[in-house]
Protein backbone atom coordinates (compact mmCIF):
# COMPACT_ATOMS: atom_id res chain seq x y z
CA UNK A 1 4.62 1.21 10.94
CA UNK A 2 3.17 3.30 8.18
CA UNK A 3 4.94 6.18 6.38
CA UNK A 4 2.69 8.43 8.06
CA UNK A 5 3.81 7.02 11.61
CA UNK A 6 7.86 7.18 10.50
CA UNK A 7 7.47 11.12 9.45
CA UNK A 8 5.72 11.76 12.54
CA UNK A 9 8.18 9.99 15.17
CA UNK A 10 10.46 13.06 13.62
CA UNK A 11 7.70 15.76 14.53
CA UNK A 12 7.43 17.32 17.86
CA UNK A 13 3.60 17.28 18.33
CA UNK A 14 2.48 19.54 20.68
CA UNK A 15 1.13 18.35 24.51
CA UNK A 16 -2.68 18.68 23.34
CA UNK A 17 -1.82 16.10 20.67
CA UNK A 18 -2.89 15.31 17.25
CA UNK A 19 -5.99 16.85 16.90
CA UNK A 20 -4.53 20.03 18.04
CA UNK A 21 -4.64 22.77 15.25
CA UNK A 22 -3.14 26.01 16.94
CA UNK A 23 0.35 24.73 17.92
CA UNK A 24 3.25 24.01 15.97
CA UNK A 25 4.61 20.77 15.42
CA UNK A 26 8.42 21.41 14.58
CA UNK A 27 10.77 18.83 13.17
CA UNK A 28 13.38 17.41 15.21
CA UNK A 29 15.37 15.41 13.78
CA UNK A 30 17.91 17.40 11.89
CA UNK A 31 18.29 17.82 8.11
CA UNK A 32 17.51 21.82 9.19
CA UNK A 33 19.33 24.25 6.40
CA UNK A 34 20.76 26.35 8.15
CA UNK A 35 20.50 29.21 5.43
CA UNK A 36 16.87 28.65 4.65
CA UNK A 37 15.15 27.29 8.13
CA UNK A 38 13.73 24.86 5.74
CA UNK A 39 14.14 20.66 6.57
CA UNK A 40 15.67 19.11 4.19
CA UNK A 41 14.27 15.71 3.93
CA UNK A 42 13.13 13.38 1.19
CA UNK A 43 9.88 10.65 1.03
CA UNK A 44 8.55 8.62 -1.64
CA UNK A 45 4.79 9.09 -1.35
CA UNK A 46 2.73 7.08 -4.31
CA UNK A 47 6.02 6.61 -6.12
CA UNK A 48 7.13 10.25 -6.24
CA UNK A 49 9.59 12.13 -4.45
CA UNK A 50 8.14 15.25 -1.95
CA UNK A 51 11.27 16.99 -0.73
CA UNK A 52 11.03 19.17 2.45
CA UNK A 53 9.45 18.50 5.53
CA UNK A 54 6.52 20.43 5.33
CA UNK A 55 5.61 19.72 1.76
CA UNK A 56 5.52 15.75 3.50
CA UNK A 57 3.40 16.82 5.79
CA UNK A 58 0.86 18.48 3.43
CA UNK A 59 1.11 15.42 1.35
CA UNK A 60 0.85 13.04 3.91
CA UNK A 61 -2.27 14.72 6.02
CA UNK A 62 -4.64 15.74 3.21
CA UNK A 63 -3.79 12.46 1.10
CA UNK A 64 -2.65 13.51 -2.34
CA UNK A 65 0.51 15.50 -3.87
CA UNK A 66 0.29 19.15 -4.07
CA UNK A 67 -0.41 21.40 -7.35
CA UNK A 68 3.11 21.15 -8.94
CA UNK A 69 2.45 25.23 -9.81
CA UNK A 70 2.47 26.00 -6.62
CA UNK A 71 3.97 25.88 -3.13
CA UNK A 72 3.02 24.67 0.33
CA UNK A 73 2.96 28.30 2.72
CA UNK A 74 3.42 28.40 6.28
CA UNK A 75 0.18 30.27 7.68
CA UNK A 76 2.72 30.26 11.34
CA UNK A 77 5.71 31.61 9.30
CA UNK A 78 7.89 29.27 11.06
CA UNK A 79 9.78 26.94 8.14
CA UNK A 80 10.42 23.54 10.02
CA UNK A 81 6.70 23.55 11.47
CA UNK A 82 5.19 20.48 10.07
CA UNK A 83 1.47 20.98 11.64
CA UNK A 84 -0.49 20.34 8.34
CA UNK A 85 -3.06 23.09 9.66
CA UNK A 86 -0.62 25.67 9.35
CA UNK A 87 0.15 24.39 5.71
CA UNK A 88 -1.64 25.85 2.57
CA UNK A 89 -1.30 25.95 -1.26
CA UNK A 90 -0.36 29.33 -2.71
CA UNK A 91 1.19 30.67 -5.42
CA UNK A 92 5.42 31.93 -5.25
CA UNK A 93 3.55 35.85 -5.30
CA UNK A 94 0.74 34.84 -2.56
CA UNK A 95 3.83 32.97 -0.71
CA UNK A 96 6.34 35.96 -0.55
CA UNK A 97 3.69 38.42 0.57
């Protein structure tokens, strides 16, 4: 099983499956933060370390680590959706709006 397999067995993709890009995929399989909403997990992708579930998911769907200067957004506002569609770079300003 790849990496890309293992994160997903943890992601509740929705009944139209994975080519689906309206739902969202939440995780499941605890790690939540209960102050933030964010998942606190951990991978080793190309021998660094993305923390947080939905930066993973970035990472993992469009193939390379994200912009260091920036942060992955969720476009569905919901913090432990991992669907990559609903993931973009922005900047902490363009994030908080």
């Amino acid at each position: 099983m790849n990496q890309c397999e293992r994160f997903y067995r943890n992601v509740a993709v929705c009944e139209h499956g994975p080519t689906c890009n309206q739902c969202c995929w939440p995780w499941h399989a605890g790690g939540k933060n209960a102050k933030t909403g964010y998942v606190t997990t951990r991978y080793i992708i190309d021998g660094i370390t993305v923390y947080g579930a939905h930066r993973i998911a970035w990472t993992l769907f469009w193939h390379r680590l994200p912009d260091p200067h920036r942060e992955i957004a969720h476009m569905c506002d919901v913090r432990h959706c991992c669907q990559p569609h609903h993931l973009e770079q922005k900047s902490h300003a363009q994030n908080m709006q």
